[in-house]
C-alpha atoms as a PDB file:
ATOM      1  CA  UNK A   1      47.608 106.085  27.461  1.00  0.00           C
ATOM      2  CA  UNK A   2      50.018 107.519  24.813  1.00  0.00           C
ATOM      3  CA  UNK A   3      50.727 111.202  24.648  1.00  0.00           C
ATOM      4  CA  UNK A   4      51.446 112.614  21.499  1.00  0.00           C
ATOM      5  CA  UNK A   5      53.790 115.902  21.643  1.00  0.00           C
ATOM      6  CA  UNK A   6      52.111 118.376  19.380  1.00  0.00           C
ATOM      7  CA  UNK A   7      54.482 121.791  19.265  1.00  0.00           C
ATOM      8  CA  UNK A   8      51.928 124.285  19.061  1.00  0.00           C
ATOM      9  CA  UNK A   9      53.462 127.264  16.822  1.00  0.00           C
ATOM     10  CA  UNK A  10      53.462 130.717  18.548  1.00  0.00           C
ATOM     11  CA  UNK A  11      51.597 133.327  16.665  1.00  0.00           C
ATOM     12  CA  UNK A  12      53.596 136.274  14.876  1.00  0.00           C
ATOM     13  CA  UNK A  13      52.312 139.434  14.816  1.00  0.00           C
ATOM     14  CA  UNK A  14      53.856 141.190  11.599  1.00  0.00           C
ATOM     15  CA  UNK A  15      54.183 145.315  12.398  1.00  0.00           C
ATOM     16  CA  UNK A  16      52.618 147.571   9.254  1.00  0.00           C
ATOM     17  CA  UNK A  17      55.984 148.114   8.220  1.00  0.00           C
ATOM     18  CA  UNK A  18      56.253 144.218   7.622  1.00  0.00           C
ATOM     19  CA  UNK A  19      52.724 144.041   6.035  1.00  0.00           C
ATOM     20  CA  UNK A  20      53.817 146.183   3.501  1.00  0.00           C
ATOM     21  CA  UNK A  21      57.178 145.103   2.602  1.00  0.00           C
ATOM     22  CA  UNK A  22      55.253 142.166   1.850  1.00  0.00           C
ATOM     23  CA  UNK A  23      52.729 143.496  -0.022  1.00  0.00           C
ATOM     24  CA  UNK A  24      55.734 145.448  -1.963  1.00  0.00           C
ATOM     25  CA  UNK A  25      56.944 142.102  -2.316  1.00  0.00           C
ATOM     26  CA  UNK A  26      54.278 140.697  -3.711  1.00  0.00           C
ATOM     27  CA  UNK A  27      53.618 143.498  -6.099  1.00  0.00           C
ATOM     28  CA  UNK A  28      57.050 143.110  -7.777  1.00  0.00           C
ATOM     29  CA  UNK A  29      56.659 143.483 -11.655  1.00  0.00           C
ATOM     30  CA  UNK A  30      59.330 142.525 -14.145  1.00  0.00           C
ATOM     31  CA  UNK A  31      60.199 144.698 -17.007  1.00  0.00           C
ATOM     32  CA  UNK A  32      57.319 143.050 -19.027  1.00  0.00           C
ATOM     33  CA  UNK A  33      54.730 143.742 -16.595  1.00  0.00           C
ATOM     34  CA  UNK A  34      54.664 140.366 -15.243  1.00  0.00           C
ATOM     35  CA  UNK A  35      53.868 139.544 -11.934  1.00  0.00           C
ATOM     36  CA  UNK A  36      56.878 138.316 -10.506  1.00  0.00           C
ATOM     37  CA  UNK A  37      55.948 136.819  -7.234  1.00  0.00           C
ATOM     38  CA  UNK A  38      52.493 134.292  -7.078  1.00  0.00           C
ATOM     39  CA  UNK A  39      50.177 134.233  -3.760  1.00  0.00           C
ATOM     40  CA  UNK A  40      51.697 130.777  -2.928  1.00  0.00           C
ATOM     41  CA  UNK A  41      55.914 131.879  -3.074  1.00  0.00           C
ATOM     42  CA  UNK A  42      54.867 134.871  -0.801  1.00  0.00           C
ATOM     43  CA  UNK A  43      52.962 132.366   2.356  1.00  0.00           C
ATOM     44  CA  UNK A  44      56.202 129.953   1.575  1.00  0.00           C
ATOM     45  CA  UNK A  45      58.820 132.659   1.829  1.00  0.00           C
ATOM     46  CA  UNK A  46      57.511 134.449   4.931  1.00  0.00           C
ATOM     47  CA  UNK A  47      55.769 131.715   5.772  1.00  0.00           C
ATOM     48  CA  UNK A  48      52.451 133.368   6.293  1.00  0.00           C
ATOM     49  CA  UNK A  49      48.842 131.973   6.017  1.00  0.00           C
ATOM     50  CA  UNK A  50      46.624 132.761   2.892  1.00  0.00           C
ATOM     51  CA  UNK A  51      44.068 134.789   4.972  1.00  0.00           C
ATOM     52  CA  UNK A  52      46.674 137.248   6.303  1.00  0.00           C
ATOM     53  CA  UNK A  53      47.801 138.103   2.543  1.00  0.00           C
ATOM     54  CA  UNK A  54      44.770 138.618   0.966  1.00  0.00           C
ATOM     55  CA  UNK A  55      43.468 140.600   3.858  1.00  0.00           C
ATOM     56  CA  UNK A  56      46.390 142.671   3.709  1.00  0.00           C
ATOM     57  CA  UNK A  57      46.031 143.324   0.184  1.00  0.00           C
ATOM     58  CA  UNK A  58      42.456 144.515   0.771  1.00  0.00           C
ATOM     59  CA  UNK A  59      43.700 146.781   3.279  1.00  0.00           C
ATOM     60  CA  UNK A  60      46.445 148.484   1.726  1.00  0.00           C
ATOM     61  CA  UNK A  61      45.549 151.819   1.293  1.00  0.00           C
ATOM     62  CA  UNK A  62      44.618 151.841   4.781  1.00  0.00           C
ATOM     63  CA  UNK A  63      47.799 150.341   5.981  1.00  0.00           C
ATOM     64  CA  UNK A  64      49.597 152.845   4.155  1.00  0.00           C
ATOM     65  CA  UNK A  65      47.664 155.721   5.492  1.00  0.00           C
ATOM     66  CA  UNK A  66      48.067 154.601   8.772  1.00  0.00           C
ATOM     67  CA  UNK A  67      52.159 153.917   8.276  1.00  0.00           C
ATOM     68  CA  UNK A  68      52.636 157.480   7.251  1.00  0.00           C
ATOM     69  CA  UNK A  69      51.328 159.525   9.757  1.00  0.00           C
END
């Protein structure tokens, strides 16, 4: 019986601060109002999955509120 070695990667958890420098990020405009980042650079970068980005975008306001208090 062969046993394949399968790494298992450990799970990050990203702190608001790091949610919203990556939302930041990801919000970067250039001076023509151009995006300058797209969905798929930003999970490459910081090598994040899809789900976690777009359900930190929905919850931006109330990551903010929560990072400022």
């Amino acid at each position: 019986m062969e046993v394949n070695n399968i790494r298992k990667q450990k799970r990050y958890f990203y702190t608001i601060r790091e949610k919203l420098a990556i939302i930041d990020y990801y919000n970067s405009f250039n001076e023509f109002g151009e995006r300058i980042y797209s969905k798929n650079g930003v999970y490459k970068k910081f090598n994040i999955d899809h789900k976690c980005l777009n359900d930190w975008l929905k919850n931006e306001e109330e990551l903010r509120n929560v990072h400022e208090k």
